[in-house]
Protein backbone atom coordinates (compact mmCIF):
# COMPACT_ATOMS: atom_id res chain seq x y z
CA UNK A 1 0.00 0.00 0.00
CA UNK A 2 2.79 2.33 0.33
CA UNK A 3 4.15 1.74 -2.78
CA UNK A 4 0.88 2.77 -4.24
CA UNK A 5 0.54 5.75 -2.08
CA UNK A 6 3.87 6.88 -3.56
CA UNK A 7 3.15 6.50 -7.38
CA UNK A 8 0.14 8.16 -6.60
CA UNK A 9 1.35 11.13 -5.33
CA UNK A 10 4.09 11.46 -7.87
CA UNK A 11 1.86 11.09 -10.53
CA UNK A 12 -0.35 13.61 -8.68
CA UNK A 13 2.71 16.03 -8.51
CA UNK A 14 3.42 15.72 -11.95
CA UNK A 15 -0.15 16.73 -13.32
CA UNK A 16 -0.16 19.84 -10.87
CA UNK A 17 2.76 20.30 -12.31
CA UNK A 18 1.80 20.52 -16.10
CA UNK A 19 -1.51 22.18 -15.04
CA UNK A 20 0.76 24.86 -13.46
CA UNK A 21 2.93 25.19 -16.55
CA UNK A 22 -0.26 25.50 -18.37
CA UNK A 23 -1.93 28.21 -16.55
CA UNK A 24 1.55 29.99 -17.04
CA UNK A 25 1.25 29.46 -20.54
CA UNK A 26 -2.52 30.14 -20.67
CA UNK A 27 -2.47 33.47 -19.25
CA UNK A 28 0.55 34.73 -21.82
CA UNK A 29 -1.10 33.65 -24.46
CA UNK A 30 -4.23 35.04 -23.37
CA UNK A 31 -2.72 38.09 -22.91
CA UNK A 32 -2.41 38.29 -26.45
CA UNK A 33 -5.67 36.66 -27.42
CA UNK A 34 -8.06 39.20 -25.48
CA UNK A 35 -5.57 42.24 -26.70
CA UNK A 36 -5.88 41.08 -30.16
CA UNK A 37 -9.46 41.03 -30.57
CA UNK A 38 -10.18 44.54 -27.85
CA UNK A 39 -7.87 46.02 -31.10
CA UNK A 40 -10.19 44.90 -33.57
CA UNK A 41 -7.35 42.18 -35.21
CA UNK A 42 -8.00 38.47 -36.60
CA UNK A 43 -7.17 35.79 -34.18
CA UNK A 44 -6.93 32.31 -36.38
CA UNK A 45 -5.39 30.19 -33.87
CA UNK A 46 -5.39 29.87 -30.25
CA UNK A 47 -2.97 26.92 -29.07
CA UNK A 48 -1.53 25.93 -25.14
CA UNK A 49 1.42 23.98 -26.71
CA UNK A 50 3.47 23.08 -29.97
CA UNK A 51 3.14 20.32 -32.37
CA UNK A 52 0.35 17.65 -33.15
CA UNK A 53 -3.28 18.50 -31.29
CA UNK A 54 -4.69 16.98 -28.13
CA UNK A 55 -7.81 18.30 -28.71
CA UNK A 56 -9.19 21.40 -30.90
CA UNK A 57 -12.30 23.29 -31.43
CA UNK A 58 -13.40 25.77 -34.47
CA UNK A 59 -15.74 28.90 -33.36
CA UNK A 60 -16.44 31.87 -35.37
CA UNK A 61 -13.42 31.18 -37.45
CA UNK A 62 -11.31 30.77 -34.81
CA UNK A 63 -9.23 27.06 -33.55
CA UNK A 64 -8.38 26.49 -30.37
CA UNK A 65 -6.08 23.63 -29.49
CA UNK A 66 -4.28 21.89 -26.66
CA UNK A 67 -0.59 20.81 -28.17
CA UNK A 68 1.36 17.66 -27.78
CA UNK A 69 4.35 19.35 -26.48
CA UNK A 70 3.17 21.99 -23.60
CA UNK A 71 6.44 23.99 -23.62
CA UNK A 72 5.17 27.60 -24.99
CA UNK A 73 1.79 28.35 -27.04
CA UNK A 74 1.12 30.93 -29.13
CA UNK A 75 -1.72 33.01 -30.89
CA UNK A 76 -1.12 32.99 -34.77
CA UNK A 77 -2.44 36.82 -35.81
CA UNK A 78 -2.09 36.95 -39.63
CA UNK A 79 -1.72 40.68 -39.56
CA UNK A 80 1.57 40.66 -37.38
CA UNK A 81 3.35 38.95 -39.67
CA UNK A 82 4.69 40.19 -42.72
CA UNK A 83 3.15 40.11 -45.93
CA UNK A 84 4.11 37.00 -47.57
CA UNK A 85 3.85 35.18 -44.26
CA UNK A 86 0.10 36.46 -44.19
CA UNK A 87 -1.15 34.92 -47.30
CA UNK A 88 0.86 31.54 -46.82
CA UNK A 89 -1.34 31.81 -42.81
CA UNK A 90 -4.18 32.82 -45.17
CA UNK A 91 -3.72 29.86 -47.66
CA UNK A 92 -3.34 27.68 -44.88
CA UNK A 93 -6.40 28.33 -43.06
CA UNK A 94 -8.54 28.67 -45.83
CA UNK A 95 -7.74 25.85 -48.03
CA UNK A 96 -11.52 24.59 -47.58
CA UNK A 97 -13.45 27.28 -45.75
CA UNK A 98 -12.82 31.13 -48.12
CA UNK A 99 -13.94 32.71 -45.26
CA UNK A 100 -11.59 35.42 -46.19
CA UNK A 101 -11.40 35.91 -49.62
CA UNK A 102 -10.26 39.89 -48.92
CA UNK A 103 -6.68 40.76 -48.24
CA UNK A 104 -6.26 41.96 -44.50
CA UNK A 105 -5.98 45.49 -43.30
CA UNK A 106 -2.86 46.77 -42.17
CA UNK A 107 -2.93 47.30 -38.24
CA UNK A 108 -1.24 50.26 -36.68
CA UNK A 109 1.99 50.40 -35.18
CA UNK A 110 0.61 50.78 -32.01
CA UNK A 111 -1.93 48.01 -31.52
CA UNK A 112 1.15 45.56 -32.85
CA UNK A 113 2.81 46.62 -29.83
CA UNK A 114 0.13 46.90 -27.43
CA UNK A 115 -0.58 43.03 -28.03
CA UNK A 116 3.08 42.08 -27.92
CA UNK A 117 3.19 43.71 -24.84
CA UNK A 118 0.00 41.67 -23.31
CA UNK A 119 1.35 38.14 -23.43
CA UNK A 120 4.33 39.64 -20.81
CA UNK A 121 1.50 41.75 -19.11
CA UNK A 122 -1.03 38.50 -18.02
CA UNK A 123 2.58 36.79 -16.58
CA UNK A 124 2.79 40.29 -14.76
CA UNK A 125 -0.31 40.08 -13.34
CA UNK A 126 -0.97 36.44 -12.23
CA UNK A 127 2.36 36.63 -10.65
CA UNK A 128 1.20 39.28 -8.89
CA UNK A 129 -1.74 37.64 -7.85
CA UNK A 130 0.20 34.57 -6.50
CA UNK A 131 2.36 36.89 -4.51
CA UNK A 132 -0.61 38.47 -2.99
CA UNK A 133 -2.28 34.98 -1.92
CA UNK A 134 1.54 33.98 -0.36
CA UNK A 135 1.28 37.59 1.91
CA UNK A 136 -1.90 36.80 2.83
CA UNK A 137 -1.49 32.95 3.41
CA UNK A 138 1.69 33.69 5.28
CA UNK A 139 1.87 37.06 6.47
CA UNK A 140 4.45 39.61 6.48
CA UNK A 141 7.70 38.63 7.38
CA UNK A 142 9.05 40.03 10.57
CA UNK A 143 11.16 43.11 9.95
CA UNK A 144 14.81 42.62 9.52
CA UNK A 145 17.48 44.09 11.64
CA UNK A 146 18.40 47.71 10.88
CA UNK A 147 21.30 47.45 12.53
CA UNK A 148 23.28 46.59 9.52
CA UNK A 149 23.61 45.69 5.85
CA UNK A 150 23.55 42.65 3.73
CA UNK A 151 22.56 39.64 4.43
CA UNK A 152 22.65 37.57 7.75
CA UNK A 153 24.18 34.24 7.95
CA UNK A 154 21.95 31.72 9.55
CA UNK A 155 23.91 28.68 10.29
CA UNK A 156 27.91 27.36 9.37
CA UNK A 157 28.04 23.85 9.14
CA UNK A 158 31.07 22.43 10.86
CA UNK A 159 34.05 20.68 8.62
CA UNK A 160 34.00 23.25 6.06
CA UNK A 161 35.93 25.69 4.14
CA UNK A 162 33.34 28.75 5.54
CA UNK A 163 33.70 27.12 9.30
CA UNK A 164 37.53 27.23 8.44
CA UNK A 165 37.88 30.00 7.33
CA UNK A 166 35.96 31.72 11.12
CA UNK A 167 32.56 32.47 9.34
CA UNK A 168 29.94 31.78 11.89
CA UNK A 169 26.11 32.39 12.43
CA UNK A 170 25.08 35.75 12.66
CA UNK A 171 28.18 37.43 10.65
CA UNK A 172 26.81 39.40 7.15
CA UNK A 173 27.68 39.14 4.43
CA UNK A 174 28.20 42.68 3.00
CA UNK A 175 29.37 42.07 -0.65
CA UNK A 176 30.58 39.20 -3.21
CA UNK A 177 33.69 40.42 -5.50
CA UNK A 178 32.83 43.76 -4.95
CA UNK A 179 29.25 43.53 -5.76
CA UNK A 180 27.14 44.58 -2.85
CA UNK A 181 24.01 41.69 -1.48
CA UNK A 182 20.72 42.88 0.07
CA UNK A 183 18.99 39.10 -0.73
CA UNK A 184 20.37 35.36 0.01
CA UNK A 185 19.01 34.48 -3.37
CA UNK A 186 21.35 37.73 -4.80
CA UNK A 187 23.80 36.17 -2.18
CA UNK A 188 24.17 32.39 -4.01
CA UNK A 189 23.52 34.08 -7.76
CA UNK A 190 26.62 36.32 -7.23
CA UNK A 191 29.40 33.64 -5.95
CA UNK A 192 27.98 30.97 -8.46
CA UNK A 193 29.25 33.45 -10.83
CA UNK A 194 32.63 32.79 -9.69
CA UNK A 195 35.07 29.45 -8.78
CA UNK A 196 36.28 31.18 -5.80
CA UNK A 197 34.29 34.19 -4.72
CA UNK A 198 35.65 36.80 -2.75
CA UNK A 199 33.35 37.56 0.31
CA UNK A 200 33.30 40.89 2.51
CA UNK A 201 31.96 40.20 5.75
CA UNK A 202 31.54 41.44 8.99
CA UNK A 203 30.80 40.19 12.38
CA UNK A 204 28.92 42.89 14.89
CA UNK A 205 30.57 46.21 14.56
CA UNK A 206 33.93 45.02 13.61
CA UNK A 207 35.32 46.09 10.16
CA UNK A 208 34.39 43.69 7.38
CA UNK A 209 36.80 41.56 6.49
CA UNK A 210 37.22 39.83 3.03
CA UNK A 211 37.39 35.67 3.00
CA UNK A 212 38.08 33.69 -0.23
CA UNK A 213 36.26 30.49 -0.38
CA UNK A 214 34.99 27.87 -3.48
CA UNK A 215 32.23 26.99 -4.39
CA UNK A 216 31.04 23.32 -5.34
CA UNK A 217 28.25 22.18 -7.28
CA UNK A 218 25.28 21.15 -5.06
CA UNK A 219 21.35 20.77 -5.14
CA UNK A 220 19.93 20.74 -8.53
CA UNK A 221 23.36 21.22 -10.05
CA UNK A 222 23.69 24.90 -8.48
CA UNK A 223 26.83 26.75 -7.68
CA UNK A 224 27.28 27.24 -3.91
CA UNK A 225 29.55 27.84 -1.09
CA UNK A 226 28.92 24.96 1.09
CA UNK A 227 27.96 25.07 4.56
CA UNK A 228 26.49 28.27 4.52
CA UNK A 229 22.55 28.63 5.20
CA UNK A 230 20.20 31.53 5.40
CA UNK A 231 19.63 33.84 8.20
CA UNK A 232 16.47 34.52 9.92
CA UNK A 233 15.30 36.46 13.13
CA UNK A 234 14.24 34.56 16.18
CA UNK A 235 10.51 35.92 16.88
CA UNK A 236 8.79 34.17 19.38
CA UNK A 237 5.04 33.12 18.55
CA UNK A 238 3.94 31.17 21.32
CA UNK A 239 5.34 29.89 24.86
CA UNK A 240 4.01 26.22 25.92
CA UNK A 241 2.43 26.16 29.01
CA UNK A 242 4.52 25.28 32.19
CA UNK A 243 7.76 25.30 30.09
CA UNK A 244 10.88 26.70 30.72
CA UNK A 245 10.14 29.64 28.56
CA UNK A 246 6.97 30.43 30.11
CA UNK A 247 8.40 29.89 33.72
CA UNK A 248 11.43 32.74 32.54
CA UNK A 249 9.15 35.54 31.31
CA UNK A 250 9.21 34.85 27.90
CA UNK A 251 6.06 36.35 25.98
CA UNK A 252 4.65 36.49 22.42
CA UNK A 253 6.22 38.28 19.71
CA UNK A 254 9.88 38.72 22.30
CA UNK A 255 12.11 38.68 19.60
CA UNK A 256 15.61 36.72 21.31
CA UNK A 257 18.55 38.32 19.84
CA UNK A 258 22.04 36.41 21.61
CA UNK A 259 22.32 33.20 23.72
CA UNK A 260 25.35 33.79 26.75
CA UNK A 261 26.29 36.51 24.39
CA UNK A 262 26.64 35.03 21.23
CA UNK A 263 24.70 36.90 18.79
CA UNK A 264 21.51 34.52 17.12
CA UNK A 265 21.58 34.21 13.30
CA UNK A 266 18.56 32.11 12.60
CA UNK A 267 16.04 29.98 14.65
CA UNK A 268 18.25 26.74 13.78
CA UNK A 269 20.99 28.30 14.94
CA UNK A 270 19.33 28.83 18.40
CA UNK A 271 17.85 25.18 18.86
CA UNK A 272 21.03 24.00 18.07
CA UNK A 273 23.24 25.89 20.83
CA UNK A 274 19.69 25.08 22.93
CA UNK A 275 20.47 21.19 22.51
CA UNK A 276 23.60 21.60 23.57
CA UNK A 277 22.96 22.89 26.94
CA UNK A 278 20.74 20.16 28.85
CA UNK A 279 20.22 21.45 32.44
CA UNK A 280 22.58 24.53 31.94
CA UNK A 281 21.03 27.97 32.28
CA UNK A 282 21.54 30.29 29.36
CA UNK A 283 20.92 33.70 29.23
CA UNK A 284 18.61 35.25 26.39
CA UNK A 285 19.14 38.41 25.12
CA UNK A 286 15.53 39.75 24.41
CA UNK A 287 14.17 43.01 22.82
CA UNK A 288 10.40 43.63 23.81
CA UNK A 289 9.08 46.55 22.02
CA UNK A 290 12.11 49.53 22.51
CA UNK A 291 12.97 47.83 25.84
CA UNK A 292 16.18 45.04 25.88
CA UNK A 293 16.27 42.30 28.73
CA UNK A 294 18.28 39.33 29.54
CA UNK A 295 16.03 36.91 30.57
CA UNK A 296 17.83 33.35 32.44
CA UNK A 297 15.96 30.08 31.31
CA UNK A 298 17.07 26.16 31.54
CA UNK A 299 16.31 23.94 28.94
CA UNK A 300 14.82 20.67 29.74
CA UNK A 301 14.89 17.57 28.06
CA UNK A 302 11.91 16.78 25.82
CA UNK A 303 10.51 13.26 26.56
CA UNK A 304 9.26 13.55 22.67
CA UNK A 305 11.91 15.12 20.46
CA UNK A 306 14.79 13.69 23.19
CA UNK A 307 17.04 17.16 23.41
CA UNK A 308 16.86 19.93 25.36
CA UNK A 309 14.34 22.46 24.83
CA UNK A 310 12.65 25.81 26.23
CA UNK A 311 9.29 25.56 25.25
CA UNK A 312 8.92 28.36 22.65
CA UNK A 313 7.31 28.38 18.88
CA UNK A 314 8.57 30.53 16.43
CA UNK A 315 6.99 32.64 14.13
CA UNK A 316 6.79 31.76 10.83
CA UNK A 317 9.31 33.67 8.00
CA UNK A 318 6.74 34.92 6.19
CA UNK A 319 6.94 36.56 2.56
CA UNK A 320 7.30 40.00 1.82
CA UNK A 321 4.91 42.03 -0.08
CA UNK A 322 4.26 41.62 -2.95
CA UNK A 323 5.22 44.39 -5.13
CA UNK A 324 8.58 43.38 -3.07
CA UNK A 325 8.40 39.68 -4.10
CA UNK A 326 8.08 40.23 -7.75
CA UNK A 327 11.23 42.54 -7.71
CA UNK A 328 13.53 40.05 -5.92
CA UNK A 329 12.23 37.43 -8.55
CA UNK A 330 13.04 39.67 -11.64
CA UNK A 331 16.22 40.67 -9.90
CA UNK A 332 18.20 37.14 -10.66
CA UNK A 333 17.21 37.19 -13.59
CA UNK A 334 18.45 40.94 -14.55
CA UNK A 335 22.02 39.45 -13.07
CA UNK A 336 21.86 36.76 -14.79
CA UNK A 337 21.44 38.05 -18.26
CA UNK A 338 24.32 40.58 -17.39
CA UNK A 339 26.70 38.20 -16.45
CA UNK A 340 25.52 36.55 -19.83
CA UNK A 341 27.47 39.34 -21.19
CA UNK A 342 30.77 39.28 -18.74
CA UNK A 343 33.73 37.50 -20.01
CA UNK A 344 34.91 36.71 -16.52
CA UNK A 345 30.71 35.46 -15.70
CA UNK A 346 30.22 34.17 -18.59
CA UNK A 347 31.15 30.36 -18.62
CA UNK A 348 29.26 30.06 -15.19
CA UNK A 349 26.19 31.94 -16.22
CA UNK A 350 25.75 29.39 -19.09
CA UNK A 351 25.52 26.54 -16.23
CA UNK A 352 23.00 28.03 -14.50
CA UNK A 353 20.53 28.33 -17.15
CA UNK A 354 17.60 25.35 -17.03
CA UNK A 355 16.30 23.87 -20.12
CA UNK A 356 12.64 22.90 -20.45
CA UNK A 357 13.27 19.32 -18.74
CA UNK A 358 14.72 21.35 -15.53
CA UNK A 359 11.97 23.75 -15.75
CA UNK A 360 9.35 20.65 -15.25
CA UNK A 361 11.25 19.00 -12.98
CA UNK A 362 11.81 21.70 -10.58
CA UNK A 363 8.12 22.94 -10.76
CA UNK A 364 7.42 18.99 -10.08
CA UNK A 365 9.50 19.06 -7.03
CA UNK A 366 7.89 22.38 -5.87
CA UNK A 367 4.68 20.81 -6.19
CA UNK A 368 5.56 17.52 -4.10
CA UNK A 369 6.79 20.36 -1.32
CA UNK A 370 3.33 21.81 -0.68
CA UNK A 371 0.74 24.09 -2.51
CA UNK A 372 2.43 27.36 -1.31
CA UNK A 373 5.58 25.99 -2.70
CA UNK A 374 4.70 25.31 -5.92
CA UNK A 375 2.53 28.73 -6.16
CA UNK A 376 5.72 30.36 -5.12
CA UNK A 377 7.81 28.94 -8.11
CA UNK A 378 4.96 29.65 -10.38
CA UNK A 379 5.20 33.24 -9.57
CA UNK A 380 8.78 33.24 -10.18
CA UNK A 381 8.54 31.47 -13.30
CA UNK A 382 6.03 33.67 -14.67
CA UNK A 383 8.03 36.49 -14.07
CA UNK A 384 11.15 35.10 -15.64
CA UNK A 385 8.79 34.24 -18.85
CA UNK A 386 7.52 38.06 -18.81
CA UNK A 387 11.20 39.22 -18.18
CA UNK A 388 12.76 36.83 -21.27
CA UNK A 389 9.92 37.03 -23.98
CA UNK A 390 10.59 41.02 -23.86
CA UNK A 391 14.08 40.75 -24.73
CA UNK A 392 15.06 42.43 -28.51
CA UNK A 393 15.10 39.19 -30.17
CA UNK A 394 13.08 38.81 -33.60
CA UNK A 395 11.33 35.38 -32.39
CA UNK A 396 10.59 36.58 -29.52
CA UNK A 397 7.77 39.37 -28.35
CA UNK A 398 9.99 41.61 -28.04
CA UNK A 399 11.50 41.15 -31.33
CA UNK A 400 7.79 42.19 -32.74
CA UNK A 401 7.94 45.48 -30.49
CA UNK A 402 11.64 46.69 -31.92
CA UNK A 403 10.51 46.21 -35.13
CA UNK A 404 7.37 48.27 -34.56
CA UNK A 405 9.15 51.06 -32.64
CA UNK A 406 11.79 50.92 -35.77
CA UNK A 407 8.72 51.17 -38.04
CA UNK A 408 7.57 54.08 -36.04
CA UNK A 409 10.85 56.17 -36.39
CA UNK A 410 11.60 55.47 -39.44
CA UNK A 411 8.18 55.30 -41.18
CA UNK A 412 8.47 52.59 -43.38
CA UNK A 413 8.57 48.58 -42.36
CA UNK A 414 11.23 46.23 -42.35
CA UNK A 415 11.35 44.60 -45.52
CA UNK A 416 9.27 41.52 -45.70
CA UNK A 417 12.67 39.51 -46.60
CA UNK A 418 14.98 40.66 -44.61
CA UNK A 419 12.10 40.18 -41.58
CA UNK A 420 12.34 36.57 -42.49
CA UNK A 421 15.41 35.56 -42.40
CA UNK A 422 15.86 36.75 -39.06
CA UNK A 423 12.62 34.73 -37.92
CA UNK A 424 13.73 31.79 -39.19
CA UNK A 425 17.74 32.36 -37.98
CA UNK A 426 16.62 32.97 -34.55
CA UNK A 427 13.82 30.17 -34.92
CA UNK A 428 16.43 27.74 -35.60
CA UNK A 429 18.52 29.42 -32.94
CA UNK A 430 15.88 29.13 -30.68
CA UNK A 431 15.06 25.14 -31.08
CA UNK A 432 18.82 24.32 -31.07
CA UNK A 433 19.53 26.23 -27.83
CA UNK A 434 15.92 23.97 -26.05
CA UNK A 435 17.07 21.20 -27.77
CA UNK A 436 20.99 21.64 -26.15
CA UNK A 437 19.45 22.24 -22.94
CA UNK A 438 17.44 19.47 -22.69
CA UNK A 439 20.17 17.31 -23.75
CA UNK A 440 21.95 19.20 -20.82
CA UNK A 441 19.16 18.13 -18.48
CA UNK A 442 18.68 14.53 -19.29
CA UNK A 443 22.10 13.84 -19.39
CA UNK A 444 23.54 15.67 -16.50
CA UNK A 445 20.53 17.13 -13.87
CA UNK A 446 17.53 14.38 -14.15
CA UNK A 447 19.99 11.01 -13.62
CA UNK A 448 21.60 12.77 -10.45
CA UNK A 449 18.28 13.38 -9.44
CA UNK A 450 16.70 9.69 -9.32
CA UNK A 451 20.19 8.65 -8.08
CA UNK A 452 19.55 10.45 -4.97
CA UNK A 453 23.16 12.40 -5.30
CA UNK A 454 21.94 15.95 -4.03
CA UNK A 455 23.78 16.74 -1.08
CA UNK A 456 21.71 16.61 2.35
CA UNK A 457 20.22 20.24 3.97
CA UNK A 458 19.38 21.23 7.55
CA UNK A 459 16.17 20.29 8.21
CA UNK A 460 14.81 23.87 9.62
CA UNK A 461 11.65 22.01 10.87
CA UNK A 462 13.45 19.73 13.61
């Protein structure tokens, strides 16, 4: 029975996590769709998906279709492409119908770029929508420490080069070869970029102080400095009744800055200096409101989790809002397309970047996590879809809006030929780089994946 509880939740992770990639793909497309027809245009095809139908429909001249292959979609509008494009789409369609028998009217520059703009827009906004239901379903995150800049340092794992090297919980990290951090995400993007980052850090009010140290390849093929986890504050959001915690003064929302003086970098970090102090009495450092107290407790051992313990909760991390989570999910990938760019970057930049196979698989993963999880990665793939499908390239949306701006300054179109070639070079482009990466993926990411070979984490939830 447990076997079969298994394959059935895989398999139930795996259709979330094509009906997930399809409402991504749903709402770009319909971006396009609804702009299409508010601008008066002809809409003869509205697919989710490439290649052979699923299923299609025909209504009021119009087919829709679910694809074979669900990576991408697309909304074929005769009168955004050129000319000779149009009346092969024209032939095509109305081989046995002569619904049109008329040659299309020209559509203004404008409208061409309003509706290239839309498919980017409905990613926009359903991202937006997902980051509003994570605020709400989590709440805001508690407010960081002013006290300093860049990003806090959670935990050092023993045995490594960071331990080594002195970095412990609770130092920040200022800066990564000079660039500055404000986000752990920013944090792990930066020093992937590099075999042996250089980090600035600082510990309390001491000057920063820079530490070389290399990064290895680790979950999911990423880049990382191992041994190095994510800060958090240590906000209190309940006290058990007759516990140690509630027998020391401890209240709701106290949020416990050092234990015996050594300055807290995460909630793991606490319940592990906790466990190591059966019987012992610590001291807590506590801010209440404006007011600072140290506050004497002894942990007890736990008949139940069998360490020592004070009898606190903590809150949750919560999300940020979530005009705030949209810009740290565009962020990587702004970095990431610079670095694209950056001889010195440039070779690890191309290791980072996920073919569709990855793409699946980690929105799979995301979906075996939780619902919240895989809403999360949703958001931040819809965002990366808006951010990518606006870049200058001819295939691409944004390829239609530079070649309606250039049509705009320079009053005349490109010329039907030259338009072309350059969709069909950067179509060809296109389906070698996807078919590259998801050589890539099956023949480097997915086998270390069913092998089991990703490296073990801290389990924050102990």
């Amino acid at each position: 029975m447990e076997s079969i509880s298994t394959i059935l939740i895989i398999v139930l992770s795996v259709i979330g996590a094509f009906l997930l990639l399809g409402l991504t793909i749903l709402v770009h497309e319909f971006g396009h769709y609804i702009s299409a027809r508010l601008c008066g245009m002809v809409v003869d095809v509205f697919s989710i998906g490439f290649g052979p139908a699923l299923w299609q429909t025909k209504r009021n001249g119009i087919t829709y279709k679910i694809a074979a292959i669900p990576f991408g979609g697309y909304v074929a509008l005769p009168q955004m492409e050129p000319p000779s494009a149009e009346r092969r789409e024209q032939e095509a369609n109305q081989e046995n119908s002569g619904e049109r028998s008329e040659p299309l009217p020209p559509v203004a520059t404008w409208k061409r770029i309003v509706v290239s703009l839309a498919g980017a827009t409905g990613n926009v906004i359903l991202a937006l929508i997902l980051a509003w239901l994570a605020w709400t379903f989590y709440g805001a995150a508690p407010a960081a420490d002013p006290s300093g800049e860049g990003v806090v340092i959670g935990m050092v794992q023993e045995n490594t080069a960071a331990y080594d090297a002195g970095l412990r919980a609770a130092d920040r990290i200022l800066s990564v070869n000079g660039e500055r951090v404000s986000s752990w995400t920013g944090f792990i993007q930066v020093a992937a970029l590099s075999e042996e980052p250089v980090l600035t850090v600082q510990r309390g009010v001491d000057a920063p102080q820079q530490v070389t140290l290399p990064t290895e390849k680790m979950d999911f093929d990423i880049q990382m400095i191992p041994g190095l986890y994510p800060g958090g504050p240590c906000v209190v959001r309940s006290v058990q009744p007759e516990s140690p915690a509630e027998a020391a003064g401890i209240l709701r929302n106290d949020r416990i800055l050092a234990l015996d003086g050594i300055p807290l970098g995460s909630p793991i970090h606490m319940i592990t200096l906790i466990s190591e102090r059966d019987g012992q009495e610590v001291v807590l450092t506590v801010q209440r409101k404006k007011e600072t107290l140290e506050i004497a407790v002894v942990p007890e051992m736990h008949p139940v989790f069998e360490r020592p313990l004070i009898g606190i909760e903590f809150a949750e991390e919560g999300v940020p809002r979530p005009l705030t989570q949209l810009r740290n999910d565009a962020a990587p990938v702004f970095r990431l397309l610079t670095a694209l760019f950056r001889r010195t970057e440039r070779r690890e930049a191309t290791r980072g970047v996920g073919g569709p196979v990855t793409v699946l698989t980690m929105l799979w993963l995301q979906v075996s996590a939780g619902l919240m999880s895989a809403l999360t990665f949703t958001r931040f793939l819809n965002i990366n879809l808006a951010i990518i499908n606006l870049l200058p390239i001819p295939i691409l949306d944004g390829g239609h809006i530079m070649f309606a701006l250039f049509e705009m300054i320079t009053r005349r179109r490109v010329h039907p030929r030259v338009l072309h070639a350059l969709l069909h070079v950067f179509a060809v482009l296109l389906i070698a780089l996807m078919l590259l990466l998801t050589f890539r993926d099956v023949t480097q990411f997915i086998p270390r994946l069913w092998r089991g070979e990703q490296n073990t984490t801290l389990n924050e939830d102990e």
